[in-house]
Protein backbone atom coordinates (compact mmCIF):
# COMPACT_ATOMS: atom_id res chain seq x y z
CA UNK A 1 0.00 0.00 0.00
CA UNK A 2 2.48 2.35 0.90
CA UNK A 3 4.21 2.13 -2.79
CA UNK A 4 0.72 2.54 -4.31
CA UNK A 5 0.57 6.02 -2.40
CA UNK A 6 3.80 7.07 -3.57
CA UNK A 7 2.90 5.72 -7.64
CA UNK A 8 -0.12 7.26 -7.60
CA UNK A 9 0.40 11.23 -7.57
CA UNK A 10 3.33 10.36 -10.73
CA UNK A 11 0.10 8.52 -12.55
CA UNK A 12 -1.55 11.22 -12.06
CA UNK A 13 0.97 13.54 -13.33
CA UNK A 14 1.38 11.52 -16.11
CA UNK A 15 -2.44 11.27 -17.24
CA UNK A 16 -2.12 15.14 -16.66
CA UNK A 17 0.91 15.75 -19.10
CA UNK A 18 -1.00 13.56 -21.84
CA UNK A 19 -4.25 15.14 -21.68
CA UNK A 20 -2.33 18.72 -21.67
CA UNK A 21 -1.39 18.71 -25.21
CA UNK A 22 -5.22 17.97 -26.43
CA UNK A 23 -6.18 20.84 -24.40
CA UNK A 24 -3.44 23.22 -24.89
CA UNK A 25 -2.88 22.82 -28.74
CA UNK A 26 -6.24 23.95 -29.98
CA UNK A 27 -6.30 26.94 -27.50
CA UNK A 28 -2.95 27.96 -28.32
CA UNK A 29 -3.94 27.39 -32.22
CA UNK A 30 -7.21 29.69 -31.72
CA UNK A 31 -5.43 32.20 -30.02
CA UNK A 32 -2.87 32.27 -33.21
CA UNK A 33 -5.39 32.65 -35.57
CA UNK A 34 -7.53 35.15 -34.13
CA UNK A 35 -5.04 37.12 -32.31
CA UNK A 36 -1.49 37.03 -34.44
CA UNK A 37 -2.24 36.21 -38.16
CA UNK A 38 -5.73 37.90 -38.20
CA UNK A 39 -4.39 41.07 -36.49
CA UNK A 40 -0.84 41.00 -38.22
CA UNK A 41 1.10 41.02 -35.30
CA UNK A 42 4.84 41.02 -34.67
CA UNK A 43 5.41 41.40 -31.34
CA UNK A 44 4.96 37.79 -30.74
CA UNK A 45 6.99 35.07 -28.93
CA UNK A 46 10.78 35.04 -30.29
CA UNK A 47 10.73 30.89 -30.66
CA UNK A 48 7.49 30.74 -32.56
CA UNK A 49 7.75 30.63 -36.37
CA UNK A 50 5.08 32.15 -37.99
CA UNK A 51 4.58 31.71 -41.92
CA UNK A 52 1.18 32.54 -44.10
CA UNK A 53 0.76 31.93 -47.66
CA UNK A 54 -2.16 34.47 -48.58
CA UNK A 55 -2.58 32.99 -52.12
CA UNK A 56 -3.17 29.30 -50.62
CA UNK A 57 -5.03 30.48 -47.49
CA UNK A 58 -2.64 28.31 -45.91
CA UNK A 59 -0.96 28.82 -42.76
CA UNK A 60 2.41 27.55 -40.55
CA UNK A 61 3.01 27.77 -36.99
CA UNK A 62 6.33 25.98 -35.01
CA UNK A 63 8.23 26.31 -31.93
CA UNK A 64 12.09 26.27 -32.33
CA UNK A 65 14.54 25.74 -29.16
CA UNK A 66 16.54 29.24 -31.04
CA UNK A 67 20.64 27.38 -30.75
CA UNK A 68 23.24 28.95 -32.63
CA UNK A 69 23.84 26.00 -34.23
CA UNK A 70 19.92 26.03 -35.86
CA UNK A 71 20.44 29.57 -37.25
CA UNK A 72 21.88 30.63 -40.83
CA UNK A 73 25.35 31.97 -40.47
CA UNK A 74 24.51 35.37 -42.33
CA UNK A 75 22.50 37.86 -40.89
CA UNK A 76 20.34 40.92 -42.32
CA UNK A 77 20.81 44.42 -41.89
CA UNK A 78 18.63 44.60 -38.72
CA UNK A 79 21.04 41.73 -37.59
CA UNK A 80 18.31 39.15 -37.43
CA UNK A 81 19.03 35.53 -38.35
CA UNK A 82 17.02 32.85 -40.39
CA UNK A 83 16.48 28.96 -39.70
CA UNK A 84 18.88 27.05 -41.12
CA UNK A 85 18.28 23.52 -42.94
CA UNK A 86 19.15 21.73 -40.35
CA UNK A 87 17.14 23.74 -37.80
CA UNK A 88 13.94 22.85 -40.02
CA UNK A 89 14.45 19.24 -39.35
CA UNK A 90 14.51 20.48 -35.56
CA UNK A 91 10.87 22.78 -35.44
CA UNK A 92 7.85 21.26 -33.66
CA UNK A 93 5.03 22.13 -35.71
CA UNK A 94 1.87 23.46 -33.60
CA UNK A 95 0.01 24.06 -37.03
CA UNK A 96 1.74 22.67 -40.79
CA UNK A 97 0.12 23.92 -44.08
CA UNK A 98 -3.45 24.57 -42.16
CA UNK A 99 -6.12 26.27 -43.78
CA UNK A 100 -7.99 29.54 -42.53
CA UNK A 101 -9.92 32.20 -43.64
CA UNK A 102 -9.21 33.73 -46.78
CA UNK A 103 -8.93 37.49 -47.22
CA UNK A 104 -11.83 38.02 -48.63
CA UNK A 105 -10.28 41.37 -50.65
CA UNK A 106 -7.48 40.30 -52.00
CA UNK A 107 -9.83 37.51 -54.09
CA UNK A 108 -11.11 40.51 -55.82
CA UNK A 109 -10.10 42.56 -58.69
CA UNK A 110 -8.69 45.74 -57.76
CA UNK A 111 -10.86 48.14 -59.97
CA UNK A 112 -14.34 46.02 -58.07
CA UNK A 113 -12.84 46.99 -54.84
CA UNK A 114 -12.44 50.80 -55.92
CA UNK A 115 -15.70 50.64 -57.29
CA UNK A 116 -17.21 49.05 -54.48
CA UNK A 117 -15.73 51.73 -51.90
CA UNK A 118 -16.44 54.85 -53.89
CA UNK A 119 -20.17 54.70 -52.81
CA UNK A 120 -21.14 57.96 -51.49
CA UNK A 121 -23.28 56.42 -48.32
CA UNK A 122 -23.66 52.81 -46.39
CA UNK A 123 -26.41 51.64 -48.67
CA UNK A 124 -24.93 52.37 -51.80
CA UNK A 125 -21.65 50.43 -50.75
CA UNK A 126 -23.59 47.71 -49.71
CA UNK A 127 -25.40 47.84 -52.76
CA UNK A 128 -22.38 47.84 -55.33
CA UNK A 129 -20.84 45.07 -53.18
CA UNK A 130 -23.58 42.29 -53.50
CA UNK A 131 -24.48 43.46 -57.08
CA UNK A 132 -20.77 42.55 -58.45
CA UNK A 133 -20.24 40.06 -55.89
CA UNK A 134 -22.67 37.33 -56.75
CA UNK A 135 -23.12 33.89 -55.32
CA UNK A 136 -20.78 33.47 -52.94
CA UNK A 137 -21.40 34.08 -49.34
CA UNK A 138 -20.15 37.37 -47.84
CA UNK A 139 -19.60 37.22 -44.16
CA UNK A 140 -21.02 40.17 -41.86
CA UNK A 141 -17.64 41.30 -41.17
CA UNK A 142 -17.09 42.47 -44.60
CA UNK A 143 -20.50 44.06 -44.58
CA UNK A 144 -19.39 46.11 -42.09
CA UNK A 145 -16.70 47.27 -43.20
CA UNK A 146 -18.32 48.34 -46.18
CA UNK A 147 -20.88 50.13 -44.82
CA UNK A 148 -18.95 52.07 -42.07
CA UNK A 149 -22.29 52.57 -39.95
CA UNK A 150 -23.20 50.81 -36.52
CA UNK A 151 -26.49 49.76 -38.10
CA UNK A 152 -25.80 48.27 -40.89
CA UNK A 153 -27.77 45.54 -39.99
CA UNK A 154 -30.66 47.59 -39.92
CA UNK A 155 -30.01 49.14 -43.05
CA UNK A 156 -29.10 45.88 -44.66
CA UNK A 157 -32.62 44.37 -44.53
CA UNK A 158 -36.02 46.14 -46.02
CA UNK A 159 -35.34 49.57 -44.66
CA UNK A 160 -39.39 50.98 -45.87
CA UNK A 161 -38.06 50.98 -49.54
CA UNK A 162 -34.64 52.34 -48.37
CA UNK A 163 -32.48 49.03 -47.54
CA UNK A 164 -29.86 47.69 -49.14
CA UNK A 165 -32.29 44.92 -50.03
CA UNK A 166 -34.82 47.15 -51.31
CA UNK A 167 -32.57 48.49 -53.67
CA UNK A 168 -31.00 45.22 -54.84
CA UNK A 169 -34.98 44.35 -55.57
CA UNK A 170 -36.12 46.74 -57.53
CA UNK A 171 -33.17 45.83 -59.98
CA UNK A 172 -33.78 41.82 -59.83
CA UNK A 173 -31.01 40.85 -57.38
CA UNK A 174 -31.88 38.88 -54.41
CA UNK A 175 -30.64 39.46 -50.83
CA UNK A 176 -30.19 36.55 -49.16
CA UNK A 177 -29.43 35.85 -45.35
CA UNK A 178 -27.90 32.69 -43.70
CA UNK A 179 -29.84 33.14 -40.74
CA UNK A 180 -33.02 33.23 -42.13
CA UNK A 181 -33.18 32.43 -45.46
CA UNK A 182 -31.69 29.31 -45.64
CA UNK A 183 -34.49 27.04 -47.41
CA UNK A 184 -34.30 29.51 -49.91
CA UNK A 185 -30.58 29.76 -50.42
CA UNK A 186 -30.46 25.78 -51.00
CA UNK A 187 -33.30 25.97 -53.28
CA UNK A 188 -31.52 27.88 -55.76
CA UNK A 189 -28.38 26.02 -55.58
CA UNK A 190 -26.39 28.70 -54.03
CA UNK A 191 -23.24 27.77 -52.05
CA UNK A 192 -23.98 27.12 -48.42
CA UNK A 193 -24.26 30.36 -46.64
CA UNK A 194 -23.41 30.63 -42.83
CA UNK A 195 -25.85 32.27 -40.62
CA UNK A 196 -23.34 35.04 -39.92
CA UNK A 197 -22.93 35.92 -44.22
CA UNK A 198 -24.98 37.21 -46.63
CA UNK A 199 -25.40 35.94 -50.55
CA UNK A 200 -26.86 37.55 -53.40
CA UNK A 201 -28.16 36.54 -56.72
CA UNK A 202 -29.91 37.20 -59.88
CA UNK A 203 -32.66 34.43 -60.68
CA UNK A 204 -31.55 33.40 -63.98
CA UNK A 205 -34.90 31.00 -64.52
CA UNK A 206 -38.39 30.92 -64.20
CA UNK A 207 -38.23 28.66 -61.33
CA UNK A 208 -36.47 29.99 -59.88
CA UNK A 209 -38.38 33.75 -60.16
CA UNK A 210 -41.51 31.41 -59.03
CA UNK A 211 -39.34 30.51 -55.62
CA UNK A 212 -37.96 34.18 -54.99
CA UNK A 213 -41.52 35.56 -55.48
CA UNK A 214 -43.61 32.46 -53.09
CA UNK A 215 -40.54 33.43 -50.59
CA UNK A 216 -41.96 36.97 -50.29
CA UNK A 217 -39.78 38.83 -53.02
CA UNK A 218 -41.43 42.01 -55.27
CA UNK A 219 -39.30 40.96 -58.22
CA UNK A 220 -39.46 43.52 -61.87
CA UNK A 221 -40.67 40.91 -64.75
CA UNK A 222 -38.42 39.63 -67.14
């Protein structure tokens, strides 16, 4: 009995230290994402690599024990050193070629993005964006940053004839929300759509003019 007192805290400790990692790892990863890649920052830890490949949506986080002998010889003009080859072989890799969200702007033509932000007011922004943006899901983040106004939401949805909705309407263009709209949104074969992101479209057939108008929608004939 006595040595089953003293094993026990160590099995313990043990269970602990293998149960850490599952609990750590996707903290530490959602911390990452949301606080040093989204945000740009590079103030981070000095061990942690930190790589992003925009074009991919692909990103790389590692720890690195920084010895001389893992570092390139040469150093820059700010006197900072790289990872050598043999370092590589020597990174523990918290996150390796892992996908996240894609900038949403840089997937769009330049001259669409001018043209989207030269809107004179919210609603016209919002307008231009889901008129050339088409089919794919927008997520509310972007909205707001269009519309730079604290009720865009408001403004977003039938605004008495005024909403960015409204507007879209009148010209054949659907509004469509995740949240509540759904049924819809799978009915015209439109990609999925979050409940957080918005989609637009432009019925291109009669049926699907027959859904948007039994789903409540004042749509101009043909």
């Amino acid at each position: 009995m006595p040595a089953v007192r003293r094993v026990a805290p160590l099995l313990l400790l043990a269970g602990f230290l293998l149960v850490l990692p599952g609990l750590a790892i996707p903290a530490f990863t959602q911390i990452f994402l949301d606080r040093v890649l989204a945000q740009g920052r590079q103030d981070w830890l000095k061990p942690l690599l930190v790589a992003a490949d925009e074009a991919r949506a692909r990103c790389y986080l590692g720890l690195i024990l920084a010895r001389p002998d893992y570092l390139t010889a040469g150093q820059n003009k700010d006197a900072k050193r790289s990872v050598s080859a043999m370092g590589f072989g020597h990174i523990l890799w918290l996150l390796r070629d892992h996908p996240y969200p894609a900038n949403f702007w840089r997937s769009l033509p330049e001259e669409t993005v001018t043209r989207i932000f030269s809107g004179a007011t919210g609603n016209e922004r919002m307008a231009r964006l889901f008129r050339l943006v088409q089919g794919r899901p927008v997520d509310r983040d972007v909205v707001e940053a269009v519309a730079q106004q604290k009720d865009f939401m408001r403004r977003i949805r039938s605004d008495k004839g005024r909403g960015t909705r409204d507007i879209l309407e009148r010209e054949g263009i659907l509004l469509l929300s995740g949240q509540y709209d759904g049924q819809l949104i799978r009915a015209l074969d439109l990609p999925a759509c979050p409940a957080s992101a918005f989609v637009s479209c432009q019925p291109e057939t009669e049926q699907h003019r027959r859904m948007a108008l039994q789903a409540g929608f004042d749509l101009p004939r043909a």
